[in-house]
N, C-alpha and C. Protein backbone atom coordinates (compact mmCIF):
# COMPACT_ATOMS: atom_id res chain seq x y z
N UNK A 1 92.66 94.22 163.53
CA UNK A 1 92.82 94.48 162.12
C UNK A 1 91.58 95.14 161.55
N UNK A 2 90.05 94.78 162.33
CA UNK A 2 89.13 95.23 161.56
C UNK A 2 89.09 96.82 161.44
N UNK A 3 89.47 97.27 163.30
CA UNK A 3 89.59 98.69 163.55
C UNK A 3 90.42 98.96 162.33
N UNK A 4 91.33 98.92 162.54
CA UNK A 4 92.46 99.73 161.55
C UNK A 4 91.88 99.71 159.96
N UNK A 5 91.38 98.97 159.17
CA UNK A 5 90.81 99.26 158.16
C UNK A 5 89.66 99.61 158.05
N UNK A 6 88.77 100.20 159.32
CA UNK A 6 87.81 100.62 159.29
C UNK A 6 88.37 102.40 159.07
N UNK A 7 89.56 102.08 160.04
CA UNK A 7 90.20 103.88 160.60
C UNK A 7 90.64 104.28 158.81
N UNK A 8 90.88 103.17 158.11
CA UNK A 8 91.94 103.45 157.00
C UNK A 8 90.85 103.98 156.10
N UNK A 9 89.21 103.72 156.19
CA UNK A 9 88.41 103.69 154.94
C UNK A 9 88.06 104.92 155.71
N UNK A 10 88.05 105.47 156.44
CA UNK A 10 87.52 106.59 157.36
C UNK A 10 88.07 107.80 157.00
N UNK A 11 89.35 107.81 157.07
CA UNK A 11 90.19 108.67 157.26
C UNK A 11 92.01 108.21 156.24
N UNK A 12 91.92 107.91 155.03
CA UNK A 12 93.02 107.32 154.24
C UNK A 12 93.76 107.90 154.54
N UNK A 13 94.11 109.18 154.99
CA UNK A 13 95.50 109.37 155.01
C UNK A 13 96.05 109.41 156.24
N UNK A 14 95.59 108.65 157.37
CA UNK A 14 95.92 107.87 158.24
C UNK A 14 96.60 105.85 157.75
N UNK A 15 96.41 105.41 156.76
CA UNK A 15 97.01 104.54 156.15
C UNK A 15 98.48 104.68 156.08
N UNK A 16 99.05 103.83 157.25
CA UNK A 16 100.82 103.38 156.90
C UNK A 16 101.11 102.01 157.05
N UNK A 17 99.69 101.34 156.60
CA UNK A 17 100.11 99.98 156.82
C UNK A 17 100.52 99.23 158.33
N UNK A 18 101.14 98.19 158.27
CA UNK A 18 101.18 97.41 159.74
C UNK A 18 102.93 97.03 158.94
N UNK A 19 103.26 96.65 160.06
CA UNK A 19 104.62 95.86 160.50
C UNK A 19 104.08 94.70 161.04
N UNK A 20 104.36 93.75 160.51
CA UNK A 20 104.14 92.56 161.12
C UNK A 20 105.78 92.07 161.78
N UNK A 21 105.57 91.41 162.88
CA UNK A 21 107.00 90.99 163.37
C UNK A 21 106.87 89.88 164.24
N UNK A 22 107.38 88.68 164.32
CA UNK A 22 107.74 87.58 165.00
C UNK A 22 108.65 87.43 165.91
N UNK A 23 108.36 86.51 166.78
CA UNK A 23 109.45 86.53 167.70
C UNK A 23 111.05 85.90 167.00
N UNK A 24 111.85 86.35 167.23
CA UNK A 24 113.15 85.93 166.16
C UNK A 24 113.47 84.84 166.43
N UNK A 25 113.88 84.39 167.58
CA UNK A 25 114.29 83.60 168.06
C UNK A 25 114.04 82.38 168.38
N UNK A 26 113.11 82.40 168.09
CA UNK A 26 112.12 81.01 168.10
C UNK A 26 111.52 80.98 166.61
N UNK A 27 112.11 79.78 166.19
CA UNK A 27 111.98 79.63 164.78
C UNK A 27 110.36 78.80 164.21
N UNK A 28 109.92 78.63 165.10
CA UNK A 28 108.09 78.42 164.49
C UNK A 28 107.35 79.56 164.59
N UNK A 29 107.81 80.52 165.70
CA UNK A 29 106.82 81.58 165.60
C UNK A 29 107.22 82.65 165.06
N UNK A 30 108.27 82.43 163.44
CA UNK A 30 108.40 83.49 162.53
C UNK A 30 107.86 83.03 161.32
N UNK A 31 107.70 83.81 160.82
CA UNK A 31 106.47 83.71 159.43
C UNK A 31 107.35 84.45 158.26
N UNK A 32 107.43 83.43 156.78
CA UNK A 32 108.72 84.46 155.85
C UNK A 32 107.18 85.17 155.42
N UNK A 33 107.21 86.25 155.04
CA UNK A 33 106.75 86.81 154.05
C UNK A 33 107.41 87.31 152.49
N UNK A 34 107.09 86.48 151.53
CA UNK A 34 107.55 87.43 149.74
C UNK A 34 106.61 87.97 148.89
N UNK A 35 106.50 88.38 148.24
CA UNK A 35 106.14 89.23 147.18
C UNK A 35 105.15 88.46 146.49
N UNK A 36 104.14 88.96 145.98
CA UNK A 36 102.91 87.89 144.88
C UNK A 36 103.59 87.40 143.80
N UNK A 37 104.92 87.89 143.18
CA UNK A 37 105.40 87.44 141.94
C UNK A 37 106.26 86.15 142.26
N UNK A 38 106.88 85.64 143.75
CA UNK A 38 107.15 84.40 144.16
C UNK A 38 106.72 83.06 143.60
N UNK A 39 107.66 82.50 142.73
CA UNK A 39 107.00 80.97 142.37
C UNK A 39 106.57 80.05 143.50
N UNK A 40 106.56 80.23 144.73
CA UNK A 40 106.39 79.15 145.86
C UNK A 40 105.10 79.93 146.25
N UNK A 41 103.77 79.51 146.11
CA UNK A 41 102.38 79.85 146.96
C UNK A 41 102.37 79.77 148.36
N UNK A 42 103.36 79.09 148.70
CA UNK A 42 103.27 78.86 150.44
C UNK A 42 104.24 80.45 150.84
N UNK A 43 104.02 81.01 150.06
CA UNK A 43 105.46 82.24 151.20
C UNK A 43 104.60 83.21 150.41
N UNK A 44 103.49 83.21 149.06
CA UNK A 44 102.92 84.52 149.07
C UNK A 44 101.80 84.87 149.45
N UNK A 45 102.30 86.28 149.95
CA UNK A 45 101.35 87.06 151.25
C UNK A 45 99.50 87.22 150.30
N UNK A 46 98.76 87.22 151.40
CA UNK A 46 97.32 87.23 150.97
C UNK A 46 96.57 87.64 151.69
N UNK A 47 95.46 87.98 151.51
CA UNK A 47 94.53 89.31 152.25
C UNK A 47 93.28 88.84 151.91
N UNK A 48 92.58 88.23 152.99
CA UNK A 48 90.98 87.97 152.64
C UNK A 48 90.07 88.98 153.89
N UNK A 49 89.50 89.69 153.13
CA UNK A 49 88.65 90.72 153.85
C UNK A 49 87.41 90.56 153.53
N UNK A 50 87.02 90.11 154.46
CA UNK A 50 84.96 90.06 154.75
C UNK A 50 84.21 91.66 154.99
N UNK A 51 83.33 91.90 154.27
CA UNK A 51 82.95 93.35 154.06
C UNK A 51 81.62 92.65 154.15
N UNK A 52 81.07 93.50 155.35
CA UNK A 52 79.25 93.54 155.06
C UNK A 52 78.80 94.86 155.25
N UNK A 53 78.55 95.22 154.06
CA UNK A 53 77.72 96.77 154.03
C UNK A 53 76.53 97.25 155.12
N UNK A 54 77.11 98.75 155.26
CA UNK A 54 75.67 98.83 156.27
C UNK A 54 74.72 99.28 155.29
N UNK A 55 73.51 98.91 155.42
CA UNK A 55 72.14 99.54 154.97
C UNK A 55 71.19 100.35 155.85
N UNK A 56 71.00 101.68 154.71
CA UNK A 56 70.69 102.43 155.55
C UNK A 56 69.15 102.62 154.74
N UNK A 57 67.98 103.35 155.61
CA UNK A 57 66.87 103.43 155.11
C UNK A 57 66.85 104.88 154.68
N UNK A 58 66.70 105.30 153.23
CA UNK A 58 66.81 106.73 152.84
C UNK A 58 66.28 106.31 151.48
N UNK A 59 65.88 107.71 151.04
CA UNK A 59 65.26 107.97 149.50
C UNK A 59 66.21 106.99 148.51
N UNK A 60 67.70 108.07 148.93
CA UNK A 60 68.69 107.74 147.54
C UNK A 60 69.73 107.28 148.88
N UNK A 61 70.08 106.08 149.29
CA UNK A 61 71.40 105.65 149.91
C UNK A 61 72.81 105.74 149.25
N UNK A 62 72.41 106.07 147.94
CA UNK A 62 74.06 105.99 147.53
C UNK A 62 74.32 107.84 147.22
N UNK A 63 72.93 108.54 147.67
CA UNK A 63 72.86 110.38 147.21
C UNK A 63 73.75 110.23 148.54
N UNK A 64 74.61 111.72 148.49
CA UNK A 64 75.32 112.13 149.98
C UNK A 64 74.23 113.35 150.08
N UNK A 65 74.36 113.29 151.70
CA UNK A 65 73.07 114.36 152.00
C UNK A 65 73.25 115.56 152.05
N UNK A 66 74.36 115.98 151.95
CA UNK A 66 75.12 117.46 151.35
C UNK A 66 76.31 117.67 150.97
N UNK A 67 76.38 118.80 150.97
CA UNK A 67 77.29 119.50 149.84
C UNK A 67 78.73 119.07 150.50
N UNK A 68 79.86 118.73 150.08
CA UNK A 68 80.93 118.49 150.71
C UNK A 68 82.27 118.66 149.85
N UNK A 69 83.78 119.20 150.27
CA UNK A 69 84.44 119.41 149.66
C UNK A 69 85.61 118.54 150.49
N UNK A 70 86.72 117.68 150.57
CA UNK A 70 86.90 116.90 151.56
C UNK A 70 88.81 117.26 150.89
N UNK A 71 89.54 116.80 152.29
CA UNK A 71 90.98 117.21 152.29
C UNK A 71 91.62 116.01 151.23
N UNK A 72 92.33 116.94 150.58
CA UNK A 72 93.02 116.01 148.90
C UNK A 72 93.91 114.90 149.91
N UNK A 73 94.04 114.19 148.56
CA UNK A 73 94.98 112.50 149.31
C UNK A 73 95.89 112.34 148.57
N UNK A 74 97.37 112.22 148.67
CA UNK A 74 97.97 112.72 149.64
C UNK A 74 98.33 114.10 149.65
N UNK A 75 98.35 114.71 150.39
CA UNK A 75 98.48 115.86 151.04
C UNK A 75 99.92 116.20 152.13
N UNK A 76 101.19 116.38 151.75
CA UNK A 76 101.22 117.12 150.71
C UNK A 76 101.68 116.27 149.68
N UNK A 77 101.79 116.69 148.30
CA UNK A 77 102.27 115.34 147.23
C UNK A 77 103.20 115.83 146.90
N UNK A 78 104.14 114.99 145.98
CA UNK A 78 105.65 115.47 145.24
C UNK A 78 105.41 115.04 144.05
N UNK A 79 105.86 115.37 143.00
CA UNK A 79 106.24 115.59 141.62
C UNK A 79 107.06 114.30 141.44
N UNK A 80 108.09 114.01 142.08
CA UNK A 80 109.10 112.92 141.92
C UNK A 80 108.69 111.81 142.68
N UNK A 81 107.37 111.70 143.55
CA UNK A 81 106.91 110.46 143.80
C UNK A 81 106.71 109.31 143.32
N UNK A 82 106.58 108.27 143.67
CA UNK A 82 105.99 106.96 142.66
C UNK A 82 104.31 107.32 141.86
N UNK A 83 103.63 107.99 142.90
CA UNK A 83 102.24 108.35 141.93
C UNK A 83 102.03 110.08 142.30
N UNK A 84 102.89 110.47 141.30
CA UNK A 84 102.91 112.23 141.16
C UNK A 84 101.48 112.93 140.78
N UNK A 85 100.74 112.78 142.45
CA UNK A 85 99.28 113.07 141.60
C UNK A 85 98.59 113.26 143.14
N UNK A 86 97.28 114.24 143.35
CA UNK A 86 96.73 114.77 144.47
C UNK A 86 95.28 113.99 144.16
N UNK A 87 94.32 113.50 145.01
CA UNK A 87 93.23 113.25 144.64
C UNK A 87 92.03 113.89 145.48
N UNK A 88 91.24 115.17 144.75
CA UNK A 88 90.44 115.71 145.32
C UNK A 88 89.00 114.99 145.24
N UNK A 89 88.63 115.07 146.45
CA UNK A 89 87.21 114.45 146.78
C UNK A 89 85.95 115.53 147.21
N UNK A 90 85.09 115.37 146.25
CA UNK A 90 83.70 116.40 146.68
C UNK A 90 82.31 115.09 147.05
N UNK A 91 81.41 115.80 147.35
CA UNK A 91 80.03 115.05 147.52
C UNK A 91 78.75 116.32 147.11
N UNK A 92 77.76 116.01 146.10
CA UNK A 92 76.99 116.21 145.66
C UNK A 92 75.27 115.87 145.67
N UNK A 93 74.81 116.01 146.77
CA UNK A 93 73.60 115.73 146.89
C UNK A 93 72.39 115.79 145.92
N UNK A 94 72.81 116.64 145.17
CA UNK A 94 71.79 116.65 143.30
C UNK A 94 72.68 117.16 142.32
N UNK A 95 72.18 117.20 141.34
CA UNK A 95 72.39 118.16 140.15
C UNK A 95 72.90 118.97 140.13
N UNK A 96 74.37 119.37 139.74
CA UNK A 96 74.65 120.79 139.88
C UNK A 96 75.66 121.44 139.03
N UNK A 97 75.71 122.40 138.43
CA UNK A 97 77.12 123.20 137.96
C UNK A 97 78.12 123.10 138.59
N UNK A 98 79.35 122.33 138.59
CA UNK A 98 80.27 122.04 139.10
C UNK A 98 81.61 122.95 138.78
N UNK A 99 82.07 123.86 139.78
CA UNK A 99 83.47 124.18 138.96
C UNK A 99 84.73 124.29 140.16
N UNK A 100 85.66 123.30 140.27
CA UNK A 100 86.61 123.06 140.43
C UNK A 100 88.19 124.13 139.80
N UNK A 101 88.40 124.52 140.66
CA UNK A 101 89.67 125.12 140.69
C UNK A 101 90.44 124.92 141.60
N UNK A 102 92.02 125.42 141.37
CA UNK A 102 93.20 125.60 141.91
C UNK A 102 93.71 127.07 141.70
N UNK A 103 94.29 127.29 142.66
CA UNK A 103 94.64 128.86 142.72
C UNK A 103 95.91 128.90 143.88
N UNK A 104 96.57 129.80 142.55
CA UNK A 104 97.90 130.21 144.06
C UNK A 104 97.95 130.98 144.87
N UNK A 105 98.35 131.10 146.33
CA UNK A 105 98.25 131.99 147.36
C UNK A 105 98.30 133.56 147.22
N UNK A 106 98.22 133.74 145.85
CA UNK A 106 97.95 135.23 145.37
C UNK A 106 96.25 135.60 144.53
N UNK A 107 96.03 134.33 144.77
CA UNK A 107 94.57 134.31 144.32
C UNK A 107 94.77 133.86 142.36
N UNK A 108 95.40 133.79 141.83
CA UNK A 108 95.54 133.36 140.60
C UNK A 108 95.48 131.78 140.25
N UNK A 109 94.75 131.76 138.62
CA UNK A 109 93.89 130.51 138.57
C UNK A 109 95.53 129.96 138.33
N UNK A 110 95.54 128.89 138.55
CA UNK A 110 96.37 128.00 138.47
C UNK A 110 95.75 126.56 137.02
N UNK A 111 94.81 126.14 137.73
CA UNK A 111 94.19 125.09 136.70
C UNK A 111 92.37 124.36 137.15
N UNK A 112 91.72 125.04 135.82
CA UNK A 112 90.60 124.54 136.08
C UNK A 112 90.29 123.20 136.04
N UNK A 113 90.11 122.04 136.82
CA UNK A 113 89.88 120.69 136.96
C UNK A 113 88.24 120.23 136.56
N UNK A 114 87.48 121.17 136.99
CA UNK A 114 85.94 120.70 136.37
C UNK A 114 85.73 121.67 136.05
N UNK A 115 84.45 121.91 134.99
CA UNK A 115 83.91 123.10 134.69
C UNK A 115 82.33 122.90 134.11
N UNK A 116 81.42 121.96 134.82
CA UNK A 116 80.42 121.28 134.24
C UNK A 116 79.36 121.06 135.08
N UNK A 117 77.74 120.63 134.34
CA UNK A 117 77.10 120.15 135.27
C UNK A 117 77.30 118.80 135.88
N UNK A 118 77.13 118.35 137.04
CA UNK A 118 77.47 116.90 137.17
C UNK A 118 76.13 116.45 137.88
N UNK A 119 76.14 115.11 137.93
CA UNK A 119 75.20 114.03 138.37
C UNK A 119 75.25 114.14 140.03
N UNK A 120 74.38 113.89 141.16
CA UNK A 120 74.29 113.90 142.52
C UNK A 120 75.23 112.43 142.44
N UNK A 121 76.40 112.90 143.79
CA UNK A 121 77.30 111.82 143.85
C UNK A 121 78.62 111.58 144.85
N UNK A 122 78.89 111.12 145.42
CA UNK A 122 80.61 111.45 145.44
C UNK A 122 81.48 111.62 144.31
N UNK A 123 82.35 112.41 143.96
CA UNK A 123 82.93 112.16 143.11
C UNK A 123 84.70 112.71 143.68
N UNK A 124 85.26 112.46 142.10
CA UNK A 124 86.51 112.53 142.50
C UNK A 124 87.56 112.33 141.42
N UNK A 125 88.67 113.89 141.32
CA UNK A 125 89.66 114.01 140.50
C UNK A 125 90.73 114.25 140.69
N UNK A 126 91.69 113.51 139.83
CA UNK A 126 93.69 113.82 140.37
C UNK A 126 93.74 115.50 139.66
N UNK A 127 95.03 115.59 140.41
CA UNK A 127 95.66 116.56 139.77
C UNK A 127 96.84 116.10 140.00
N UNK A 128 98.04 116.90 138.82
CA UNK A 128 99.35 116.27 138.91
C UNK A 128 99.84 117.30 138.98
N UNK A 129 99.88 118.75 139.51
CA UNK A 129 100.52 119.38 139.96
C UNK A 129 100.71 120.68 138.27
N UNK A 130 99.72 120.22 137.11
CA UNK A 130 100.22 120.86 135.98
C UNK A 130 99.55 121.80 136.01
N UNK A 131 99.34 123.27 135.43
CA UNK A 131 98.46 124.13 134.97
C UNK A 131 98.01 123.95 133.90
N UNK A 132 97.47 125.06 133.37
CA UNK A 132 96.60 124.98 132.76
C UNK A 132 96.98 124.60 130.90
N UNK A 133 98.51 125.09 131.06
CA UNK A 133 98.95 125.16 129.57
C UNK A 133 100.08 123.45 129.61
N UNK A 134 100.27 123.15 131.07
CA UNK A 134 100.79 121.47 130.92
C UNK A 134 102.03 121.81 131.87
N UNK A 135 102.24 122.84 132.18
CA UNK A 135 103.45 123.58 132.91
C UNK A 135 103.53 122.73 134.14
N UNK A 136 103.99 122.24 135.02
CA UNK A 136 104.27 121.89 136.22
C UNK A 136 104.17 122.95 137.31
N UNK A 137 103.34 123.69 138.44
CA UNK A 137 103.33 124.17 138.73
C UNK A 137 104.64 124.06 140.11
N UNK A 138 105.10 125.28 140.43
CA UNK A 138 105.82 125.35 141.44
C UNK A 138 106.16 124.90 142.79
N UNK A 139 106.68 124.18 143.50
CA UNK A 139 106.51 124.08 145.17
C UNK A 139 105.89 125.27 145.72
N UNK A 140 104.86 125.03 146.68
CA UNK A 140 104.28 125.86 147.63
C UNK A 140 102.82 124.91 147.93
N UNK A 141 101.98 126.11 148.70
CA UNK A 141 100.74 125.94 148.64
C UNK A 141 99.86 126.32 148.15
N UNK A 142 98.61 125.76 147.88
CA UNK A 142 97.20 125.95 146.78
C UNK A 142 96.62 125.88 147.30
N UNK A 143 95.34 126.74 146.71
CA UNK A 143 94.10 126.53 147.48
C UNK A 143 92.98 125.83 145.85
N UNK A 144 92.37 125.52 146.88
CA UNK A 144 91.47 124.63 145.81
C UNK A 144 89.77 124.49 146.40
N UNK A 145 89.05 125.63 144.94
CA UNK A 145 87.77 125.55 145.74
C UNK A 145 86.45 125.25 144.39
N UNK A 146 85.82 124.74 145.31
CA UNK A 146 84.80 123.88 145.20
C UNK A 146 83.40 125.39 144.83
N UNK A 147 82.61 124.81 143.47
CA UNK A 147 81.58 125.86 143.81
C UNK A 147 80.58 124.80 142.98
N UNK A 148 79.42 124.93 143.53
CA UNK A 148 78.24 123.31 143.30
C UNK A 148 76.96 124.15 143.79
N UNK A 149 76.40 125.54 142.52
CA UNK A 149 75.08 125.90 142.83
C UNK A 149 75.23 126.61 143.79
N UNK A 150 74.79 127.09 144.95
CA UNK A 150 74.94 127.72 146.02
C UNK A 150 76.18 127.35 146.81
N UNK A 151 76.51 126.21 146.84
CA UNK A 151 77.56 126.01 147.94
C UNK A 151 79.22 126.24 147.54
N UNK A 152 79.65 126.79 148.13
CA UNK A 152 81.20 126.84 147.73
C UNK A 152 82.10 126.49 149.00
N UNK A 153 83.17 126.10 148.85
CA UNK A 153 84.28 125.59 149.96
C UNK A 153 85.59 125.88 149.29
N UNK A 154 86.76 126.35 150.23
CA UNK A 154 87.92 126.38 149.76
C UNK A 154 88.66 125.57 150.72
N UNK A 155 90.06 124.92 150.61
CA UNK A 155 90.58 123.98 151.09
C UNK A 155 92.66 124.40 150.58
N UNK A 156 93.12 124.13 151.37
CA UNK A 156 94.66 124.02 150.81
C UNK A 156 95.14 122.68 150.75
N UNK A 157 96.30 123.17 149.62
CA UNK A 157 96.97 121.62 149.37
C UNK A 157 98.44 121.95 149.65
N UNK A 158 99.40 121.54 149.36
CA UNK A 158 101.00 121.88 149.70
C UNK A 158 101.73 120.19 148.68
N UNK A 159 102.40 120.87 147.73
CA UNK A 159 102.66 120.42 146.54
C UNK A 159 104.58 120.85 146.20
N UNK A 160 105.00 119.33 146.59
CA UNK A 160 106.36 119.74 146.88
C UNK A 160 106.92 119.16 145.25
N UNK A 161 107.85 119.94 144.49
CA UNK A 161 108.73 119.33 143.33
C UNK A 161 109.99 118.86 143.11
C-alpha cells in the first residue's frame, strides 16, 4: 500500500485506486465495506496514513530548483464529467513574470490563465475548458505554454465535450 501511494503522489494520474476483494466463500474472510454517511461505525471504511517528510538540506527546501511546466491532471478531461476542469501544474524557482496560456492547434489564444508576477513556488491552476469571453471551448487538442522570465515550455492537453 505504501508503494502505491507513493506511485500515486509521484505520478497522479496513475491513481485508479485498489479493489479490495475477499475470499467469497468463506464467510470470516470477507469484509462489508459502506459509505462514511452509514449510521453503523463498524462497516465505515477509514484510512489512517502515517507520512514522515523527507528533509532535505538546501537554502529554500520548499523553492523548486527550476523552472518546470508539468502534464495537466486529468488529461484528457470532459465537460460532462463529475469535476469538468484540467489542473495545470508549473514550478518556479524565484520571482517571475508569469504568463500562462492556452492555444488551439492553429496557434490562436484560446484563454489567458495567468498574466502576472508570481512568488518562487509550485503552483497551480484549473481550467474548465472556457475561453476567454466564458464560451466553452470545442473538443480537440490544446497546447498550453508556460513563459516565467527566460524559460518557456509548451505542453498539450486533449479536452473532450
Amino acid at each position: 500500500m505504501v508503494n502505491d501511494v507513493q506511485a500515486w503522489l509521484n505520478a497522479p494520474s496513475t491513481n485508479f485506486g485498489w479493489l479490495l476483494r475477499g475470499v467469497e466463500n468463506t464467510a470470516t474472510n470477507a469484509k462489508r465495506f459502506d459509505t462514511r454517511e452509514n449510521p453503523d461505525s463498524n462497516v465505515r471504511p477509514f484510512l489512517t496514513v502515517n507520512y514522515t517528510p523527507t528533509v532535505a538540506v538546501k537554502d529554500h527546501p520548499s523553492r523548486p530548483a527550476v523552472f518546470a511546466l508539468h502534464e495537466n491532471f486529468p488529461n484528457p478531461f470532459a465537460a460532462s464529467s463529475f469535476n469538468p476542469q484540467t489542473l495545470l501544474r508549473y514550478e518556479l524557482p524565484q520571482r517571475a513574470n508569469v504568463k500562462l496560456v492556452i492555444y488551439n492547434l492553429l496557434g490562436e489564444k484560446i484563454r489567458t490563465l495567468v498574466d502576472a508576477p508570481e512568488a518562487a513556488g509550485l503552483k497551480q491552476i484549473s481550467w474548465d475548458g472556457a475561453n476567454d469571453a466564458g464560451e466553452k471551448a470545442a473538443s480537440g487538442v490544446y497546447l498550453y505554454r508556460l513563459e516565467a522570465g527566460a524559460f518557456t515550455a509548451t505542453r498539450k492537453l486533449m479536452f473532450i465535450r
